[in-house]
PDB file of N, CA and C in Angstrom:
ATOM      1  N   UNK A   1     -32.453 171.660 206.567  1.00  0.00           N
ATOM      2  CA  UNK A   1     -33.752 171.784 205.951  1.00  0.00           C
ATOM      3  C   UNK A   1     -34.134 170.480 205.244  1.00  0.00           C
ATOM      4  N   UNK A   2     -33.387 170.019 204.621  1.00  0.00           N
ATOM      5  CA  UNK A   2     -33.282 168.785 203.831  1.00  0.00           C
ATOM      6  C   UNK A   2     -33.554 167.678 204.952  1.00  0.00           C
ATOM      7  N   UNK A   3     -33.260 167.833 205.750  1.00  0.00           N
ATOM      8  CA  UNK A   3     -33.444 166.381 206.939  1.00  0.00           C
ATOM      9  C   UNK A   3     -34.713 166.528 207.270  1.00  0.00           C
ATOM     10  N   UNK A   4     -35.096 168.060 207.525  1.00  0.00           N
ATOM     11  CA  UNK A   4     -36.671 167.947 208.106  1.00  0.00           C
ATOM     12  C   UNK A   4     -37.498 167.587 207.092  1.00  0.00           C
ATOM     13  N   UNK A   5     -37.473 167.284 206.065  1.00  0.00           N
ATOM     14  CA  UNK A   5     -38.330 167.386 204.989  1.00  0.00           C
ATOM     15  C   UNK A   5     -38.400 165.958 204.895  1.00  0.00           C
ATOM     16  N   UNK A   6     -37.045 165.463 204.696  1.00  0.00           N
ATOM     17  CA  UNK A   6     -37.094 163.794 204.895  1.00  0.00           C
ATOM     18  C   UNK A   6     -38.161 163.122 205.816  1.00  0.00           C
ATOM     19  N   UNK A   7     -37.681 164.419 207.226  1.00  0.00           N
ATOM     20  CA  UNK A   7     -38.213 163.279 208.352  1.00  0.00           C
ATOM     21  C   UNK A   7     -39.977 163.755 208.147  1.00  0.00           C
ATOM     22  N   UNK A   8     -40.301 164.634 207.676  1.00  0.00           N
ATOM     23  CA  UNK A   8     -41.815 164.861 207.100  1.00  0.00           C
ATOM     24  C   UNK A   8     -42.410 164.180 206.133  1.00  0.00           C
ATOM     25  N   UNK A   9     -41.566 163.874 205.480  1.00  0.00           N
ATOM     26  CA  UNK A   9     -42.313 162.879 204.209  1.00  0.00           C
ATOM     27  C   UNK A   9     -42.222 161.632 204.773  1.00  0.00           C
ATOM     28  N   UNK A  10     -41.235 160.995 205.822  1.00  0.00           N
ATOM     29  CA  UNK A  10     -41.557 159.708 206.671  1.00  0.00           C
ATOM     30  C   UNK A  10     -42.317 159.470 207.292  1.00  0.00           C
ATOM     31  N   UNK A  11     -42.887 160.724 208.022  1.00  0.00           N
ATOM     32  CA  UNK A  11     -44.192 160.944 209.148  1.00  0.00           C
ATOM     33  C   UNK A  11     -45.284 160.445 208.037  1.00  0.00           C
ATOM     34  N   UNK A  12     -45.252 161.559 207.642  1.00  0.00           N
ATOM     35  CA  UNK A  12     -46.485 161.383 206.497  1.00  0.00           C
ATOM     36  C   UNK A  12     -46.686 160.354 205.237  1.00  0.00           C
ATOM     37  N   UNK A  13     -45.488 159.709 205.054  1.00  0.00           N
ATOM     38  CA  UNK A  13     -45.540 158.709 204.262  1.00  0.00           C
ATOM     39  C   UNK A  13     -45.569 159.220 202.623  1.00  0.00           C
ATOM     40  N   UNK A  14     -45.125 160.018 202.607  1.00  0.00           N
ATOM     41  CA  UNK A  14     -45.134 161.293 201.107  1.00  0.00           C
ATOM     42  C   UNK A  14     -45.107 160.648 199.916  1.00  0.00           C
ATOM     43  N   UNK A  15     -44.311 159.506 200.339  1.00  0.00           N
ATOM     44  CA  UNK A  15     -44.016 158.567 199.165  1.00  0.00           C
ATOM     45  C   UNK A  15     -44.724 157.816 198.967  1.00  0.00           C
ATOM     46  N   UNK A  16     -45.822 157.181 199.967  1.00  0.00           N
ATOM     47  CA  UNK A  16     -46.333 155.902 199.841  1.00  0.00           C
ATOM     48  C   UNK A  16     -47.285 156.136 198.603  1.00  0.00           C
ATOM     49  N   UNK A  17     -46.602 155.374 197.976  1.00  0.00           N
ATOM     50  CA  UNK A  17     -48.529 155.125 196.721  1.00  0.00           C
ATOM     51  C   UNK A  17     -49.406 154.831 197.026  1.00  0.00           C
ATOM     52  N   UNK A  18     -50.260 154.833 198.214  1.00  0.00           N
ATOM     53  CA  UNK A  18     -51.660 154.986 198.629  1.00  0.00           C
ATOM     54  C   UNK A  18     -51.797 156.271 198.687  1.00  0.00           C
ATOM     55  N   UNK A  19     -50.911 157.265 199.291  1.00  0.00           N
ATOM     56  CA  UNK A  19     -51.328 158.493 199.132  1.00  0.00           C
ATOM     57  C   UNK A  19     -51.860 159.573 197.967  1.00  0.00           C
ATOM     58  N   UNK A  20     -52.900 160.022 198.188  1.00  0.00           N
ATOM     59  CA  UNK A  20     -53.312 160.515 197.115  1.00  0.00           C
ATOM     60  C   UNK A  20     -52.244 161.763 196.544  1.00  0.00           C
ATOM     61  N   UNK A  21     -52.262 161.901 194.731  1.00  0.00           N
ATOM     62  CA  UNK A  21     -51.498 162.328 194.528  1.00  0.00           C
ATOM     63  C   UNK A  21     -50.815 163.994 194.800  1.00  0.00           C
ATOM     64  N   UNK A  22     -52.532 164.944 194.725  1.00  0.00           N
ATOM     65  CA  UNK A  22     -52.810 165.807 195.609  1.00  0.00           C
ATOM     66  C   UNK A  22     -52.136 165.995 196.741  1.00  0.00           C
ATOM     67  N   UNK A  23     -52.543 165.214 197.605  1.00  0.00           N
ATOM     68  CA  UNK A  23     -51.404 165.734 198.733  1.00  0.00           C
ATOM     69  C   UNK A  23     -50.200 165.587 198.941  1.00  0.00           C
ATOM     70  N   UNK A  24     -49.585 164.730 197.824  1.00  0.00           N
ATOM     71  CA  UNK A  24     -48.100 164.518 197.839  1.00  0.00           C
ATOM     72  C   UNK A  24     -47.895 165.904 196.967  1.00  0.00           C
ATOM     73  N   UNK A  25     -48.255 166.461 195.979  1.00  0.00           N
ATOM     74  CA  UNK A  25     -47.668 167.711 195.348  1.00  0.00           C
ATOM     75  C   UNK A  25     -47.803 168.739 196.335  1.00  0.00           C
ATOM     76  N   UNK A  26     -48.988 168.695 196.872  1.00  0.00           N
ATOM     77  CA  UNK A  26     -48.915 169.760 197.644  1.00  0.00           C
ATOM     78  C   UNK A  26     -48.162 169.927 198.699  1.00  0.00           C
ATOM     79  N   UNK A  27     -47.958 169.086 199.314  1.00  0.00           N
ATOM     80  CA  UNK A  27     -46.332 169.214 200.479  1.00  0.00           C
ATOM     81  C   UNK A  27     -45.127 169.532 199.910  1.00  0.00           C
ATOM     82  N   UNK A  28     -44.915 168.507 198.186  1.00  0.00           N
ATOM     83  CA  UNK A  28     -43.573 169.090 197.377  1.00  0.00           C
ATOM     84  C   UNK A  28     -43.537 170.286 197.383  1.00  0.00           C
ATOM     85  N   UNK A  29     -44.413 171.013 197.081  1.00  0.00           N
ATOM     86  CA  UNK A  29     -44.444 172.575 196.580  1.00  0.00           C
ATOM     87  C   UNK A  29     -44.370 173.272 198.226  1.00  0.00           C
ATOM     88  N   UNK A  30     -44.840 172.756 198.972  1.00  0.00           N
ATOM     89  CA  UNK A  30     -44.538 173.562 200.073  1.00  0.00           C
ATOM     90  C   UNK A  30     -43.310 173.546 200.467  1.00  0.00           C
ATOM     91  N   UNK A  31     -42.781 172.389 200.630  1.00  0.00           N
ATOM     92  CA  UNK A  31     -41.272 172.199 201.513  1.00  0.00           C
ATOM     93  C   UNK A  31     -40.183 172.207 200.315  1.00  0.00           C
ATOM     94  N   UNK A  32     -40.230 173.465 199.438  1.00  0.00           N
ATOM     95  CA  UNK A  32     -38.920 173.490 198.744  1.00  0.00           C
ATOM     96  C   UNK A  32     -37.620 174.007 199.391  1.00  0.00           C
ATOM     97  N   UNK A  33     -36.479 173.394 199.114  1.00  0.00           N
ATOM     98  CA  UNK A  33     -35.162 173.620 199.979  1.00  0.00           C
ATOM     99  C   UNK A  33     -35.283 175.715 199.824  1.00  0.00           C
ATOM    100  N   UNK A  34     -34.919 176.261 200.958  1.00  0.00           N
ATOM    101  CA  UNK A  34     -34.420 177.542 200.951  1.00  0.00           C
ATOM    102  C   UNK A  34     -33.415 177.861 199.849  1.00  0.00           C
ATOM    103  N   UNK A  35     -32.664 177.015 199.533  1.00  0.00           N
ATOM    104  CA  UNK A  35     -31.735 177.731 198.637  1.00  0.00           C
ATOM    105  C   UNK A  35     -32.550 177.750 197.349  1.00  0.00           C
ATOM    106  N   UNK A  36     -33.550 177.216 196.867  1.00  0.00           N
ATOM    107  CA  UNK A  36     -34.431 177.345 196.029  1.00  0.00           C
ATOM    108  C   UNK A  36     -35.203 178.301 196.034  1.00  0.00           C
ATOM    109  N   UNK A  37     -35.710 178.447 197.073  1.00  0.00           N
ATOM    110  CA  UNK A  37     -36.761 179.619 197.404  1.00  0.00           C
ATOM    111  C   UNK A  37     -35.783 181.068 197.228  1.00  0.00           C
ATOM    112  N   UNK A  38     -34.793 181.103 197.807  1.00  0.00           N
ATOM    113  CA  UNK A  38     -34.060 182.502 197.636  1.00  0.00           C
ATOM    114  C   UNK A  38     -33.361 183.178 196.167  1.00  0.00           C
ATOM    115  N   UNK A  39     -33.394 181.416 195.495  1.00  0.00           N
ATOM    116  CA  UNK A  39     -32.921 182.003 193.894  1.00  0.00           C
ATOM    117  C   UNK A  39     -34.187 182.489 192.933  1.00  0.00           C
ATOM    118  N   UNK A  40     -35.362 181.762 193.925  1.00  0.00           N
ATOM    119  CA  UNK A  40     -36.604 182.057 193.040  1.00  0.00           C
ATOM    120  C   UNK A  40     -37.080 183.656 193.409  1.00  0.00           C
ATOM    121  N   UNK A  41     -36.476 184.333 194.435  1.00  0.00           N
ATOM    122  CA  UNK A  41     -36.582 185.558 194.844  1.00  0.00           C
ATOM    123  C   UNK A  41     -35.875 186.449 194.140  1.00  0.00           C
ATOM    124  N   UNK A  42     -34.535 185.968 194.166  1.00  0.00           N
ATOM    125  CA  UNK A  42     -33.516 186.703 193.155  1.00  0.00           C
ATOM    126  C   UNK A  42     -34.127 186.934 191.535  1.00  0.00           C
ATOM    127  N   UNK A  43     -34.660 186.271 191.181  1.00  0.00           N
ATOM    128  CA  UNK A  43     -34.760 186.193 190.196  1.00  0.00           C
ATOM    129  C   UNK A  43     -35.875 186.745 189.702  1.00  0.00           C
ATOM    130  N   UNK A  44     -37.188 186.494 190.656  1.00  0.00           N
ATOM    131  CA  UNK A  44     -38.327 188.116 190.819  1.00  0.00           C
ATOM    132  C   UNK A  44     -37.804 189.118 190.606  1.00  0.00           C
ATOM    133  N   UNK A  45     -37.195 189.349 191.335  1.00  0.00           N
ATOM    134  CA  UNK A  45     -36.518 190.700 191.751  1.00  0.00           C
ATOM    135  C   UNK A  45     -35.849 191.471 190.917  1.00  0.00           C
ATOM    136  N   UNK A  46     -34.940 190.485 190.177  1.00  0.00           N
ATOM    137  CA  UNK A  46     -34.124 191.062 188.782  1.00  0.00           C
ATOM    138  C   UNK A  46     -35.128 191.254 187.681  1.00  0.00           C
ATOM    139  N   UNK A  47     -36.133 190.446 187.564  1.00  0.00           N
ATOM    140  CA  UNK A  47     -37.274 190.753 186.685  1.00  0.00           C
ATOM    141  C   UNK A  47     -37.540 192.018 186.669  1.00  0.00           C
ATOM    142  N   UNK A  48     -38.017 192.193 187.726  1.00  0.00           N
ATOM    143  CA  UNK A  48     -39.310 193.461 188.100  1.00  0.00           C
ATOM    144  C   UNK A  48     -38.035 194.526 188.000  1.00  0.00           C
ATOM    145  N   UNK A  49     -36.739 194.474 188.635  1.00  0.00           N
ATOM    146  CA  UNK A  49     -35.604 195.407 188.153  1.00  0.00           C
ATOM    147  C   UNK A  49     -36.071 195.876 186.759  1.00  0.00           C
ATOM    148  N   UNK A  50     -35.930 195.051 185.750  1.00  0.00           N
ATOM    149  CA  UNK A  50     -35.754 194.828 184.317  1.00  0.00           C
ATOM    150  C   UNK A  50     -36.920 195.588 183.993  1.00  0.00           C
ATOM    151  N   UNK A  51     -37.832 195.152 184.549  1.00  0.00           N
ATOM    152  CA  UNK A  51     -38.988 196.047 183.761  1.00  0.00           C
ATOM    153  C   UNK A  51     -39.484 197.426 184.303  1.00  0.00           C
ATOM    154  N   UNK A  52     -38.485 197.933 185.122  1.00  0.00           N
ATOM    155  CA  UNK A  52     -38.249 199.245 185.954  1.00  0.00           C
ATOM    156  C   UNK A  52     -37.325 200.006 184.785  1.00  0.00           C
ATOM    157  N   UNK A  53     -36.595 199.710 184.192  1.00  0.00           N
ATOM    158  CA  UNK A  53     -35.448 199.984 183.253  1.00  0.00           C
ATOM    159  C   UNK A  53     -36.141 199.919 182.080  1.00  0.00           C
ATOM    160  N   UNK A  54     -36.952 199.444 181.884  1.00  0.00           N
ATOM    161  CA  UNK A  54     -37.242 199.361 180.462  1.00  0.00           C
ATOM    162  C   UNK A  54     -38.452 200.546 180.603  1.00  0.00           C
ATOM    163  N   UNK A  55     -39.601 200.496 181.633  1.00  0.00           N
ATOM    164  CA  UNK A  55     -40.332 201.242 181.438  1.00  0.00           C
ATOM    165  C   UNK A  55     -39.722 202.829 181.520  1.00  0.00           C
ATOM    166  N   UNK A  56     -38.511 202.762 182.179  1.00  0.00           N
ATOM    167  CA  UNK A  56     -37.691 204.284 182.485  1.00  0.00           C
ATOM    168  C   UNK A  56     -37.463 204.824 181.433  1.00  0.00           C
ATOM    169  N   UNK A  57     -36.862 203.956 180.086  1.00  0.00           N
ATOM    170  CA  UNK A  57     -36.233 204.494 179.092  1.00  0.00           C
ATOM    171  C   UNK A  57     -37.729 204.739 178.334  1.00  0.00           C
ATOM    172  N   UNK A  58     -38.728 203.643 178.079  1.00  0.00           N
ATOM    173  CA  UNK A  58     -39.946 204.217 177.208  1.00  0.00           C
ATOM    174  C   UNK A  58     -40.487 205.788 177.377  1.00  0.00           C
ATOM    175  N   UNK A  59     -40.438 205.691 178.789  1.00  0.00           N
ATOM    176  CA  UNK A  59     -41.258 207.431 179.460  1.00  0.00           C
ATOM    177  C   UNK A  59     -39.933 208.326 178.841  1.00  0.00           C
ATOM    178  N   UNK A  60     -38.714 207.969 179.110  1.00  0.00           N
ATOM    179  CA  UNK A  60     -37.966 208.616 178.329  1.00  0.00           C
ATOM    180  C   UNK A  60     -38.205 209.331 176.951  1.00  0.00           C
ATOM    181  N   UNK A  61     -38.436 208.172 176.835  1.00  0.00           N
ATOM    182  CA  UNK A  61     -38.571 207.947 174.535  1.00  0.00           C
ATOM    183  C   UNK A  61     -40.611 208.870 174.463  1.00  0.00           C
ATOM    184  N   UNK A  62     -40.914 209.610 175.747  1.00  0.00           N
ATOM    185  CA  UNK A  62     -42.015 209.768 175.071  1.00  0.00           C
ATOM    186  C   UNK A  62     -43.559 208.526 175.114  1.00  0.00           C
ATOM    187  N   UNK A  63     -43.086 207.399 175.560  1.00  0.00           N
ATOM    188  CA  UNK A  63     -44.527 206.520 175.249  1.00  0.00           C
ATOM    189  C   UNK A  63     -45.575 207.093 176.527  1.00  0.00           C
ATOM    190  N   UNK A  64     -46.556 206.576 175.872  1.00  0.00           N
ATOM    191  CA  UNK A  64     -47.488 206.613 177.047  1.00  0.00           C
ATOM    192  C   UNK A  64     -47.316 205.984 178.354  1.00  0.00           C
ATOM    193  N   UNK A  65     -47.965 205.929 179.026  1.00  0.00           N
ATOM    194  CA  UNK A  65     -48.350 204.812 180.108  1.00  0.00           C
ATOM    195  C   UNK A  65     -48.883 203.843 180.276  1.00  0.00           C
ATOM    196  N   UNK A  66     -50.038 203.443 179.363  1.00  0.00           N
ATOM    197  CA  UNK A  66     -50.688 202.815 178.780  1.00  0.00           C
ATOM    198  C   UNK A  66     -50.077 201.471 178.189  1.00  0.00           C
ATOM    199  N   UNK A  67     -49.160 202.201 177.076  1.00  0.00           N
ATOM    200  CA  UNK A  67     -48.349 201.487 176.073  1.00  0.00           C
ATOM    201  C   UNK A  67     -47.492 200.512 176.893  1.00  0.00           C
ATOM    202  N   UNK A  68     -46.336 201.283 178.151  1.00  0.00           N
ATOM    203  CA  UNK A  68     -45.554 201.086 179.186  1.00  0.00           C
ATOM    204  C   UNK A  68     -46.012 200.001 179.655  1.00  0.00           C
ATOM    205  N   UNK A  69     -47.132 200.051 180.328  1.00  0.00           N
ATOM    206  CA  UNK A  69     -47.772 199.275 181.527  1.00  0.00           C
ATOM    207  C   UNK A  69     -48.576 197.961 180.860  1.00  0.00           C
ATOM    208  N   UNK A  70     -48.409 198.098 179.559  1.00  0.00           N
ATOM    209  CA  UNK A  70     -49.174 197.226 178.531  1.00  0.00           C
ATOM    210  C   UNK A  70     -47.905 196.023 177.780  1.00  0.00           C
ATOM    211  N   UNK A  71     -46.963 196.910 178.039  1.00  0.00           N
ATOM    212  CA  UNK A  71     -45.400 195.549 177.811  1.00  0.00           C
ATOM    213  C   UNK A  71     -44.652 195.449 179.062  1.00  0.00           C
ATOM    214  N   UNK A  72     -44.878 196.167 180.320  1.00  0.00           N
ATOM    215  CA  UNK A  72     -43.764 195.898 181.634  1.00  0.00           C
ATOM    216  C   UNK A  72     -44.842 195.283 182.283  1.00  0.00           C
ATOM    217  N   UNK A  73     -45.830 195.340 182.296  1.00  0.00           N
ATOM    218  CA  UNK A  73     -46.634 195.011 183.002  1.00  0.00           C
ATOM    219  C   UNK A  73     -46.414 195.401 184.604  1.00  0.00           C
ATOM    220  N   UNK A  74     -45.949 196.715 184.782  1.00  0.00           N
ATOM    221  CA  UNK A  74     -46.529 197.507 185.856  1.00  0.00           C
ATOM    222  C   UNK A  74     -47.116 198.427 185.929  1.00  0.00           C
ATOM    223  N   UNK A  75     -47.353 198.768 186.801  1.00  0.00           N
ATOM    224  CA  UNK A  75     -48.742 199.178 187.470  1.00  0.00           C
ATOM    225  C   UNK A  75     -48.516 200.739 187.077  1.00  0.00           C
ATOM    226  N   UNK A  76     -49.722 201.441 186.327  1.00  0.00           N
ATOM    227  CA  UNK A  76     -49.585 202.888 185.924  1.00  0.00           C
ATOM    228  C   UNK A  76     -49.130 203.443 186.899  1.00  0.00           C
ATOM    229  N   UNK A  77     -49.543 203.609 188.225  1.00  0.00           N
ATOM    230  CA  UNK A  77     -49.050 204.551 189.252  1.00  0.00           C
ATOM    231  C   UNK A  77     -47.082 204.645 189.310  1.00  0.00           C
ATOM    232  N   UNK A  78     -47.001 203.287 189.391  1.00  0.00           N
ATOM    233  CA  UNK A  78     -45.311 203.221 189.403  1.00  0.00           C
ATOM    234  C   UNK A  78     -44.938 203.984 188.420  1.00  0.00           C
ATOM    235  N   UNK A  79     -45.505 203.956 186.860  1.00  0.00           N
ATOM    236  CA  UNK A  79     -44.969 204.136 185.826  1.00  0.00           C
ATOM    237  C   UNK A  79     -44.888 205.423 185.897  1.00  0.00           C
ATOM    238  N   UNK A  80     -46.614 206.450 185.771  1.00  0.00           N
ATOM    239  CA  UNK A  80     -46.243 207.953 186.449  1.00  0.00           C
ATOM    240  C   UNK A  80     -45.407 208.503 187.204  1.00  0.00           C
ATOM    241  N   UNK A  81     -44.614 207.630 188.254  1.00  0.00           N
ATOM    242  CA  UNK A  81     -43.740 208.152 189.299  1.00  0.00           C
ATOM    243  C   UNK A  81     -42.256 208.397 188.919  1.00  0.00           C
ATOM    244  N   UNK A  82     -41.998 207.562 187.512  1.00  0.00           N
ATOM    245  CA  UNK A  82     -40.466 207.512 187.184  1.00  0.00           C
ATOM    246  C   UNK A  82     -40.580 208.621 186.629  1.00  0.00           C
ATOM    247  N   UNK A  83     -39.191 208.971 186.792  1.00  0.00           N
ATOM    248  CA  UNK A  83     -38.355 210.441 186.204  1.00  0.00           C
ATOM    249  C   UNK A  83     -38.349 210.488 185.098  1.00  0.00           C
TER     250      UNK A  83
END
């Protein structure tokens, strides 16, 4: 992955300082290594876990949905659905 990216920023000249700066970020942000992209997934993921657990125990404890969906920041429907 790392080689193609090289050989893309050579095509394109990614580096050259004529290029405007715009399109050099915007290729950075596109061509991030996979192993980056998959920790940045992991780490969604454990989020939105986290705030699955937290909103579980509030409905537990009695809060609204409102309240819930107002600190987990998910979505009322999910929140109605937990046990």
């Amino acid at each position: 992955m790392r080689n193609i990216q090289k050989f893309i920023y050579r095509i394109l000249r990614i580096g050259d300082k004529n290029i405007d700066t715009k399109v050099r970020e915007v290729w950075k942000m596109q061509l991030i290594p996979i192993d980056e992209a998959v920790m940045e997934i992991r780490i969604r993921d454990a989020k939105e876990e986290k705030a699955f657990e937290v909103a579980r125990s509030m409905r537990a404890d009695g809060f609204p949905a409102e309240t819930i969906r107002k600190y987990t920041g998910l979505d009322e429907d999910d929140i109605l659905a937990l046990s």
